[in-house]
N, C-alpha and C. Protein backbone atom coordinates (compact mmCIF):
# COMPACT_ATOMS: atom_id res chain seq x y z
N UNK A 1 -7.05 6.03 -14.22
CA UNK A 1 -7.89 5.17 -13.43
C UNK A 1 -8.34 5.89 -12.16
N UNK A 2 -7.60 6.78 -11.29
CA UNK A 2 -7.75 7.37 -10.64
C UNK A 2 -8.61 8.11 -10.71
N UNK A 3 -8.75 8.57 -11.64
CA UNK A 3 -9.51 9.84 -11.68
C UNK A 3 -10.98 9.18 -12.00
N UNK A 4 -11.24 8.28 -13.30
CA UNK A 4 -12.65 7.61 -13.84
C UNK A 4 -13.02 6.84 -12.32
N UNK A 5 -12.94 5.96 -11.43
CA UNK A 5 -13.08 5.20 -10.06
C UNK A 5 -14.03 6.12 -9.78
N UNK A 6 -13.97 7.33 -9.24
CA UNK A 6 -14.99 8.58 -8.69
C UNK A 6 -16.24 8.37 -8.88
N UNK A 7 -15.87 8.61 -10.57
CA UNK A 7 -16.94 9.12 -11.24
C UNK A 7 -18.09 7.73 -11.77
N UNK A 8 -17.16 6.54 -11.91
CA UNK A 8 -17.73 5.35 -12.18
C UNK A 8 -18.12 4.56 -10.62
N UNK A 9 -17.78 4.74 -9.75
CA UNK A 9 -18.14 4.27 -8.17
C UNK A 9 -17.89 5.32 -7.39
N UNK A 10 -19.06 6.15 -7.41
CA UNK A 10 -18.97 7.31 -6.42
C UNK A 10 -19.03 6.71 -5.15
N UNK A 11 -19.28 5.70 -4.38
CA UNK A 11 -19.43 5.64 -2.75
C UNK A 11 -18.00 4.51 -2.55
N UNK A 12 -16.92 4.34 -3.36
CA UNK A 12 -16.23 3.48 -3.05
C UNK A 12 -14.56 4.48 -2.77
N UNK A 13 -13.94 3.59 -2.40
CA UNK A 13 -12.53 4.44 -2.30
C UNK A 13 -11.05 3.47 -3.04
N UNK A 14 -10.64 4.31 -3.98
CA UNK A 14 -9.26 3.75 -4.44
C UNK A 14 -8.24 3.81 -3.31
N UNK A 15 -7.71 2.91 -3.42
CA UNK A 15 -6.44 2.56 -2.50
C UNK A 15 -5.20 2.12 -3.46
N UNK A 16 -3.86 2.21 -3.11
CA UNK A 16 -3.02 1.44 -3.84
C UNK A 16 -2.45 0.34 -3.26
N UNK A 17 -2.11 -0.35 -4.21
CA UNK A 17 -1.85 -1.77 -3.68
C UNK A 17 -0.34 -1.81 -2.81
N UNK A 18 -0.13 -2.34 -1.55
CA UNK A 18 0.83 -2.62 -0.98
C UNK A 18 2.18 -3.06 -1.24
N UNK A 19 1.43 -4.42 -2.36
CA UNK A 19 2.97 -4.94 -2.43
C UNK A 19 3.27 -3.99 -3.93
N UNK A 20 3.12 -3.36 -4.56
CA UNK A 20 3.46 -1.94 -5.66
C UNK A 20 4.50 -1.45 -4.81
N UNK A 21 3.40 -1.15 -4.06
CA UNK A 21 4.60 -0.09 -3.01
C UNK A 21 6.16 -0.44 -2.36
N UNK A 22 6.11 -1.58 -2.28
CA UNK A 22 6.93 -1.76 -1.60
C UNK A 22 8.37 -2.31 -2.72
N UNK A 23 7.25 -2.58 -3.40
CA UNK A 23 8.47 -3.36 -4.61
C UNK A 23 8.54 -2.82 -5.26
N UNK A 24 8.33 -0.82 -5.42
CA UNK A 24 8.83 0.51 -6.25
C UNK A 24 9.57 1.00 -5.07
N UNK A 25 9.17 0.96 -4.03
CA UNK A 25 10.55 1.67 -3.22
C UNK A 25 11.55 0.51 -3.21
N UNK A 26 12.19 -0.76 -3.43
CA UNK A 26 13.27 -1.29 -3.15
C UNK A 26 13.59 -1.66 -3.84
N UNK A 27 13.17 -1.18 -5.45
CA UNK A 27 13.70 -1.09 -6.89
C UNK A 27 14.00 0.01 -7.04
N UNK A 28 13.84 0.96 -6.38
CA UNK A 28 14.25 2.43 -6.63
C UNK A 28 15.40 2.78 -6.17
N UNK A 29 16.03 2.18 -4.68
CA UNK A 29 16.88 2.43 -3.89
C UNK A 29 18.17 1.91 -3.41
N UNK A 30 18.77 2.14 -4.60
CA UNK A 30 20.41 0.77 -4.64
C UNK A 30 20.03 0.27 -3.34
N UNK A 31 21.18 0.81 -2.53
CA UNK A 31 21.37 -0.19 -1.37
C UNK A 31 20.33 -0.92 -0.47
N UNK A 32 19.17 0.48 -0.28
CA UNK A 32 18.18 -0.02 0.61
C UNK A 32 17.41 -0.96 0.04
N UNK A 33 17.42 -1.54 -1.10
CA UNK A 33 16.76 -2.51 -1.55
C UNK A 33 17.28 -4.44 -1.13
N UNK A 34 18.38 -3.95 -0.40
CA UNK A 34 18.65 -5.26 0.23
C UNK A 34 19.30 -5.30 1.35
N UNK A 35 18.46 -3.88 2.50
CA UNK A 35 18.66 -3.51 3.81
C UNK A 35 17.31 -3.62 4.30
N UNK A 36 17.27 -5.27 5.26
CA UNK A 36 16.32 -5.56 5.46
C UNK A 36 15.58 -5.09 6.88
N UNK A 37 16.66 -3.78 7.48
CA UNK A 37 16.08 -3.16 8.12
C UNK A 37 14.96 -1.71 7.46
N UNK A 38 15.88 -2.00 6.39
CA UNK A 38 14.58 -0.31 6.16
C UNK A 38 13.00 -1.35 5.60
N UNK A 39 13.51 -2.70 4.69
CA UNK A 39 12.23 -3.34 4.00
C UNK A 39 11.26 -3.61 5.47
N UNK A 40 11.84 -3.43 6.86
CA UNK A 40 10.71 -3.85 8.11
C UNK A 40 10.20 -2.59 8.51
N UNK A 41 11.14 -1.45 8.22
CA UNK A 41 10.18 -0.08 8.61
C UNK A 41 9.57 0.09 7.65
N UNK A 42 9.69 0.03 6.52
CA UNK A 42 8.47 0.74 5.10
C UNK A 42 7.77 -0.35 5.36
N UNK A 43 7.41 -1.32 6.01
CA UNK A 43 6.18 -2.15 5.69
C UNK A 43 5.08 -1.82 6.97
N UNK A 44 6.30 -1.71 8.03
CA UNK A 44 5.73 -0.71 8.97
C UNK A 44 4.94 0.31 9.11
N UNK A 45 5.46 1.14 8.43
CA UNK A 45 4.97 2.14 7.66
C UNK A 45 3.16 1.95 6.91
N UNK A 46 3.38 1.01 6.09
CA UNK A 46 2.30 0.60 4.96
C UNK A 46 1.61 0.06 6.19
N UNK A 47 1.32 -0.93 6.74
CA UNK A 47 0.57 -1.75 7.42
C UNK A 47 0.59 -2.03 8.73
N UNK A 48 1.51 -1.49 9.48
CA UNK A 48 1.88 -1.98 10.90
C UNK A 48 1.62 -1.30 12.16
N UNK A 49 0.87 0.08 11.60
CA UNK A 49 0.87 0.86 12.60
C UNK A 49 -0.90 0.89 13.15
N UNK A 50 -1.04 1.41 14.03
CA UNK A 50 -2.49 1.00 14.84
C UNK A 50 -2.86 2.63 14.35
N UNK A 51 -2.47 3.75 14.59
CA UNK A 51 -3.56 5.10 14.38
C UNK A 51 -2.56 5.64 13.79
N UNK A 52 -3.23 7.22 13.30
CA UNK A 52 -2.23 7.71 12.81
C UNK A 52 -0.83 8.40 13.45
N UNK A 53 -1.00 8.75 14.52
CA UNK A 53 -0.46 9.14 15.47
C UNK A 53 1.30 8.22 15.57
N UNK A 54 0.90 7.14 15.40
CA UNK A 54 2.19 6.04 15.05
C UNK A 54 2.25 6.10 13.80
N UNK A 55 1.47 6.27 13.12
CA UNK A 55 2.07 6.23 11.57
C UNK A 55 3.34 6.91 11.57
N UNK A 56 2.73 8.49 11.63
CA UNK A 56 3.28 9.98 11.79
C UNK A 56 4.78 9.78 12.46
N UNK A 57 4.89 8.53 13.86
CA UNK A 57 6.11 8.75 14.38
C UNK A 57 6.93 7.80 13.52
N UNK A 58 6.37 6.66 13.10
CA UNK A 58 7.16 5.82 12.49
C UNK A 58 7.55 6.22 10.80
N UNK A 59 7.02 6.70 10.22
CA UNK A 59 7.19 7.59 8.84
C UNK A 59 8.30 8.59 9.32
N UNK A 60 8.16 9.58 10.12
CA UNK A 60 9.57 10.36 10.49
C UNK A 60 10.63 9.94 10.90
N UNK A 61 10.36 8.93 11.28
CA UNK A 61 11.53 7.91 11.98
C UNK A 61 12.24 7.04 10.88
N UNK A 62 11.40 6.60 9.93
CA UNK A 62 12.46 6.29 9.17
C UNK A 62 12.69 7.39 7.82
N UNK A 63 12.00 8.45 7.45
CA UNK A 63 12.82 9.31 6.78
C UNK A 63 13.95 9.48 7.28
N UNK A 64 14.16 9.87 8.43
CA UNK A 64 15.28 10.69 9.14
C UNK A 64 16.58 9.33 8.92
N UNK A 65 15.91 8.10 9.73
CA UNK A 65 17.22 7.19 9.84
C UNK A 65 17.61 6.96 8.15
N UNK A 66 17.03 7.32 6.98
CA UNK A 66 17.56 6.54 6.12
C UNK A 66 17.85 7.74 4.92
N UNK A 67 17.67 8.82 5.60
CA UNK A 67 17.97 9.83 4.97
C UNK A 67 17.63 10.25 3.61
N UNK A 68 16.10 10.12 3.62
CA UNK A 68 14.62 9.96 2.64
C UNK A 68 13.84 11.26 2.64
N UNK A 69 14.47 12.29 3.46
CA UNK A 69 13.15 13.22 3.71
C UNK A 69 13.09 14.46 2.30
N UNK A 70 14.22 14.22 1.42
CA UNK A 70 14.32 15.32 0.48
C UNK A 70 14.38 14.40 -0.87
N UNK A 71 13.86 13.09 -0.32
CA UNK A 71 13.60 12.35 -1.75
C UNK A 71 12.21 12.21 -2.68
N UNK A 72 11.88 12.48 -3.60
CA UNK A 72 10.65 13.29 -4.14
C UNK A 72 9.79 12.05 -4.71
N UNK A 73 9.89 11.26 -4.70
CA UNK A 73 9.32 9.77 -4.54
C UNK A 73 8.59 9.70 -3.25
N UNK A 74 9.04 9.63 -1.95
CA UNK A 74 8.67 9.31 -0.71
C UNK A 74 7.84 10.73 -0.34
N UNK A 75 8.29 11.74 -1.04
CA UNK A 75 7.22 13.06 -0.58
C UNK A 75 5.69 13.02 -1.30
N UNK A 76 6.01 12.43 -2.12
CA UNK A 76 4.67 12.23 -2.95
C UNK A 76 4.04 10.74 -2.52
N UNK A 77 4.73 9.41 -2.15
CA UNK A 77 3.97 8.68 -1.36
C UNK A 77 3.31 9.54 -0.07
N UNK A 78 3.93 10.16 0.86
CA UNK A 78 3.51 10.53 2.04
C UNK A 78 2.15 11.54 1.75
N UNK A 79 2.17 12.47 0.57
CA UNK A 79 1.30 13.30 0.06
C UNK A 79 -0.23 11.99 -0.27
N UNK A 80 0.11 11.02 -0.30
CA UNK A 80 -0.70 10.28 -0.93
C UNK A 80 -1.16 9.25 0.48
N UNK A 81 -0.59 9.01 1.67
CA UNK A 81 -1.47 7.97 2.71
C UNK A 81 -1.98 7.84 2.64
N UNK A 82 -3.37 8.47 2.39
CA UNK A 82 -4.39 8.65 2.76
C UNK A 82 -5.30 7.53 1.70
N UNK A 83 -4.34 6.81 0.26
CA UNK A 83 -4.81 5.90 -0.09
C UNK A 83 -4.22 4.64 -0.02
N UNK A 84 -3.04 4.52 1.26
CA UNK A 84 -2.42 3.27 1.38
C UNK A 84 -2.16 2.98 2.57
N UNK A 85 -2.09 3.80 3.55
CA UNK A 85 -1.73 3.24 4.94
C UNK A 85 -2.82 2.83 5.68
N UNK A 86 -2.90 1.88 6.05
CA UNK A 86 -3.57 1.07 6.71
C UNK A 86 -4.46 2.07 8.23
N UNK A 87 -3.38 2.69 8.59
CA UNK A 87 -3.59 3.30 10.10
C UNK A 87 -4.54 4.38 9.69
N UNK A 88 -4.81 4.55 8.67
CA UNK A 88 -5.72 5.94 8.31
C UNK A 88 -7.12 5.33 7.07
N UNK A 89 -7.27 4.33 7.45
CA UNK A 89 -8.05 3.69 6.50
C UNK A 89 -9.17 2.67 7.61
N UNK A 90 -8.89 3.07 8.60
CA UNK A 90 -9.59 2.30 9.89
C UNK A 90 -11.13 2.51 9.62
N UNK A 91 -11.76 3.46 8.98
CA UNK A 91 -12.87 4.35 8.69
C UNK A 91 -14.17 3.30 8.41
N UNK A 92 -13.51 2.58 7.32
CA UNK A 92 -14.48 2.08 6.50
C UNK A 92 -14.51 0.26 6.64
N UNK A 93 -15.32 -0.38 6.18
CA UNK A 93 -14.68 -2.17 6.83
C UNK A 93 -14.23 -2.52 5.49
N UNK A 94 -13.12 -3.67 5.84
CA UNK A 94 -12.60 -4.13 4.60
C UNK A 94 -12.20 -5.39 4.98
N UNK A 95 -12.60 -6.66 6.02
CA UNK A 95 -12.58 -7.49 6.57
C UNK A 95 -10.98 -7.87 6.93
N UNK A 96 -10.20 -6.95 6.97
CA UNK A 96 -8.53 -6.64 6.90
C UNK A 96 -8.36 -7.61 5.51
N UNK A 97 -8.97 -7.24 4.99
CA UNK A 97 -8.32 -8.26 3.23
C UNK A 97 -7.66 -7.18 2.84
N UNK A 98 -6.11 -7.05 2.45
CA UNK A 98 -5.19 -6.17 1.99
C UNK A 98 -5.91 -6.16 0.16
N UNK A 99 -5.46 -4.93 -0.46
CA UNK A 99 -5.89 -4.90 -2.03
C UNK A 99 -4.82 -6.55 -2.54
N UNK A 100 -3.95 -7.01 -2.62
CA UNK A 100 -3.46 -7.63 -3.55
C UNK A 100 -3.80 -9.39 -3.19
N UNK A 101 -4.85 -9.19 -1.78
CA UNK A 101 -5.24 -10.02 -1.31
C UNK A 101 -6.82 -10.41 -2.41
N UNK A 102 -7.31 -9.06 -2.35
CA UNK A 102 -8.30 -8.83 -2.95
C UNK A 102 -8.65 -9.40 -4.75
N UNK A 103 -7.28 -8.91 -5.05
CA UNK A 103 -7.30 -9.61 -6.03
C UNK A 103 -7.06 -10.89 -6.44
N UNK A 104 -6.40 -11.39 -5.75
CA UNK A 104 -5.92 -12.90 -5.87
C UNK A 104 -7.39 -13.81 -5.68
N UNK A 105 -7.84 -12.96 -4.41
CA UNK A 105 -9.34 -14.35 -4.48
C UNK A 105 -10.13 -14.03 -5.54
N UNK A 106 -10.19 -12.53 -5.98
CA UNK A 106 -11.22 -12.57 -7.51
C UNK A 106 -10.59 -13.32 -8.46
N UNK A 107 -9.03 -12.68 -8.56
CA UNK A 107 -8.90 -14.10 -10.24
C UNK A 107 -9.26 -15.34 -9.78
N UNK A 108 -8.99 -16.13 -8.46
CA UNK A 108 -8.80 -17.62 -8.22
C UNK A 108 -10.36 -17.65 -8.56
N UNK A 109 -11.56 -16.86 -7.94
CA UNK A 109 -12.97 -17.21 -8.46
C UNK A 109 -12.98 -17.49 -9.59
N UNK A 110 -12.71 -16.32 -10.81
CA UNK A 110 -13.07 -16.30 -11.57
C UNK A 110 -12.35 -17.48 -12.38
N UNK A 111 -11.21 -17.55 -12.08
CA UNK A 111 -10.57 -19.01 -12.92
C UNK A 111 -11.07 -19.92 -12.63
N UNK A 112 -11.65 -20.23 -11.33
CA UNK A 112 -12.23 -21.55 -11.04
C UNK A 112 -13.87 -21.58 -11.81
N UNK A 113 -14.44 -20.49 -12.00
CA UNK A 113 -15.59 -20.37 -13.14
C UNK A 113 -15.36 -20.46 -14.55
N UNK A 114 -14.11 -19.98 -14.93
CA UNK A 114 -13.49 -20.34 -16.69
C UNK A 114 -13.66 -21.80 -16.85
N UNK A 115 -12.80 -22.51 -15.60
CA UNK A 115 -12.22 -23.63 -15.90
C UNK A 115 -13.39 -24.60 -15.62
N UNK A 116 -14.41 -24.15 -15.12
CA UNK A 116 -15.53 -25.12 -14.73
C UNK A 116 -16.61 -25.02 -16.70
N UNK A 117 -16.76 -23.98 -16.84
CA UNK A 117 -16.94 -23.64 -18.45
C UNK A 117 -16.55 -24.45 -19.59
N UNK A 118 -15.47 -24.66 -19.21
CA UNK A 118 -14.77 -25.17 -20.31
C UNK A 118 -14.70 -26.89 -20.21
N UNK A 119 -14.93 -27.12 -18.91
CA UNK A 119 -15.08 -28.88 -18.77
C UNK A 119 -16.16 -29.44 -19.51
């Protein structure tokens, strides 16, 4: 999918969805998956930061506290920001509608057009 998006909507940009993210890192991570201090920095992380500049401190900040920086999951999210963090996505308008936001109002349209069809 990644790759066809380009080539099928050249002026648009893939992003990944937030709550993915968040609910593959705290399925991935025995304990930290019900340490609801790390679930407030990784969301932090994803959405909470104003530029990149805070991203950058708050991403090192919690590699370090949670002892993530040689885990090859989180090196390849971090390799990848640039299609999920919020603080580096300031660029373009997106009326702050998050992706899983995005989708929810297209199905609710589109169901409310099935279901009008079918009356």
């Amino acid at each position: 999918m990644a790759a066809a998006i380009p080539k099928v909507f050249p002026n648009t940009r893939h992003r990944l969805c937030l709550w993915h993210l968040i609910q593959n890192a705290i399925t991935r991570f025995g304990v930290l998956k019900s340490d609801d201090t790390f679930k407030a920095a990784f969301t932090k992380c994803l959405s909470g930061c104003i530029n990149e500049a805070q991203f950058e401190v708050c991403w090192d900040s919690m590699m370090t506290k949670y002892k993530l920086k040689n885990d090859s999951w989180f090196k390849r999210l971090y390799s990848l920001k640039h299609k999920w963090s919020t603080a580096l996505s300031k660029d373009f308008f997106s009326a702050r509608i998050l992706p899983p936001q995005r989708s929810e109002n297209t199905n609710h349209a589109v169901g409310s057009k099935q279901t009008r069809r079918q009356v």
